[in-house]
Protein backbone atom coordinates (compact mmCIF):
# COMPACT_ATOMS: atom_id res chain seq x y z
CA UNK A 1 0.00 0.00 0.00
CA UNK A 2 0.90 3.40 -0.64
CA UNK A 3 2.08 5.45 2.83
CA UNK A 4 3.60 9.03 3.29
CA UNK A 5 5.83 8.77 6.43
CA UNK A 6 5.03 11.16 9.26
CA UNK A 7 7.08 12.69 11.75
CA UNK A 8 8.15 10.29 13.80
CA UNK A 9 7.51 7.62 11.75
CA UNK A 10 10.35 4.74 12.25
CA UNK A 11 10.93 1.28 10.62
CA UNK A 12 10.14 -0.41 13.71
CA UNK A 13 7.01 1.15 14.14
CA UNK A 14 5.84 1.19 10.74
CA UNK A 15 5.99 -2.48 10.56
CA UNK A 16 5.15 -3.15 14.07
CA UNK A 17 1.51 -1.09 13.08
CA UNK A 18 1.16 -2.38 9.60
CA UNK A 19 2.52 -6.48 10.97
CA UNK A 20 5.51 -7.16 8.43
CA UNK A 21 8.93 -6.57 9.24
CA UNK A 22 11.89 -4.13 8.61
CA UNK A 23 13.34 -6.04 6.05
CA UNK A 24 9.99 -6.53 4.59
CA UNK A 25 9.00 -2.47 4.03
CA UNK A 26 13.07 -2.09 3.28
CA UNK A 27 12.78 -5.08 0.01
CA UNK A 28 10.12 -2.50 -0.94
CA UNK A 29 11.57 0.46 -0.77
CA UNK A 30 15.00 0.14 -1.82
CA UNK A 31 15.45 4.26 -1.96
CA UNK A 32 15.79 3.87 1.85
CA UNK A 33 18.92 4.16 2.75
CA UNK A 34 20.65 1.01 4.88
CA UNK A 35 21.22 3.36 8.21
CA UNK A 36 18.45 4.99 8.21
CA UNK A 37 15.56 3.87 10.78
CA UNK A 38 13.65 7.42 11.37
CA UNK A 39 12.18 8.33 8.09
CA UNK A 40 11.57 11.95 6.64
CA UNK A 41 8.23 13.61 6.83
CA UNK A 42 6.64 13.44 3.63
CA UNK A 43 8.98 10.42 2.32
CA UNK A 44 6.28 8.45 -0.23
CA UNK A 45 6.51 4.65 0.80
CA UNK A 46 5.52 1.54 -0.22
CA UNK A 47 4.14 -0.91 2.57
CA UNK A 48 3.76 -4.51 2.44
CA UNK A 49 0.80 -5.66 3.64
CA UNK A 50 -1.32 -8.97 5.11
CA UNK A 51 -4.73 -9.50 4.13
CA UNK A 52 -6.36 -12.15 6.38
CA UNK A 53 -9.30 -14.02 4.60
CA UNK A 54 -11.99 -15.86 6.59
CA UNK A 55 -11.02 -18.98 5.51
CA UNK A 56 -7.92 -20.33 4.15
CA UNK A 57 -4.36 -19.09 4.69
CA UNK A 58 -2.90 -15.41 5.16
CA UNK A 59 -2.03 -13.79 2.10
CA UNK A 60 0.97 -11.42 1.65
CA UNK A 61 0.86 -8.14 -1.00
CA UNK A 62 4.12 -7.08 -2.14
CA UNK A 63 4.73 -4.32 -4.05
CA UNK A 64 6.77 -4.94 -6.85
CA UNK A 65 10.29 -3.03 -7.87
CA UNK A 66 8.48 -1.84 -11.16
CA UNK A 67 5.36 -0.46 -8.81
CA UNK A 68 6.24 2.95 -10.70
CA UNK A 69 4.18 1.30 -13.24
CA UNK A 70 1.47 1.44 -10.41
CA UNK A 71 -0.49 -2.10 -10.69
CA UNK A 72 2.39 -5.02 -10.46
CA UNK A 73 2.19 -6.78 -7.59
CA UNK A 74 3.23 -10.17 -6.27
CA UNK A 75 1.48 -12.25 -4.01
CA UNK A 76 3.22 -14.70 -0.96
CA UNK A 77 1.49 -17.51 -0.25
CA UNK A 78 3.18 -19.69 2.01
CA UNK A 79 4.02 -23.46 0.64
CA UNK A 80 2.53 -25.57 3.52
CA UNK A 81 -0.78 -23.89 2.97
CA UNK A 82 -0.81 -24.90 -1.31
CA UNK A 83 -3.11 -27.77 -2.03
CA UNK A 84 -3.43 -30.15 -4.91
CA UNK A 85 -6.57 -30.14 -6.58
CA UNK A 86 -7.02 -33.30 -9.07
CA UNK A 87 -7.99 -33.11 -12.05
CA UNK A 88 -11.23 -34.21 -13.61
């Protein structure tokens, strides 16, 4: 999801509020630089985010590195939660 930082705003608590990680929002946003952990006011961010269905297994939206393009996306499902489904 899209996110302007605040003032304030840090890594920790950005993905502490949005549940993913540092390394998570930092994969996204590789114009971060690697010492910084208090981000600028106004810095336009890209957060990755969990969607929880009723059913079924969490599902993970990444934004991807082309997101400038503004719809490519990948989604993380994880492996132990995939399913075969035979055919016919």
């Amino acid at each position: 999801m899209d996110y302007i930082a605040q003032s304030g705003d840090s890594l920790e608590a950005l993905a502490a509020h949005f549940n993913t990680t540092v390394d998570q929002i930092r994969t996204v946003n590789p114009q971060i630089p690697s010492e910084t952990t208090t981000m600028p006011p106004g810095m336009p961010m890209k957060i990755p985010i969990y969607y929880l269905p009723f059913w079924g297994t969490t599902v993970q939206i990444l934004p991807t590195a082309s997101m400038s393009m503004g719809h490519l996306w990948s989604v993380s499902i994880p492996r132990h939660s995939l399913t075969a489904i035979p055919a016919g």
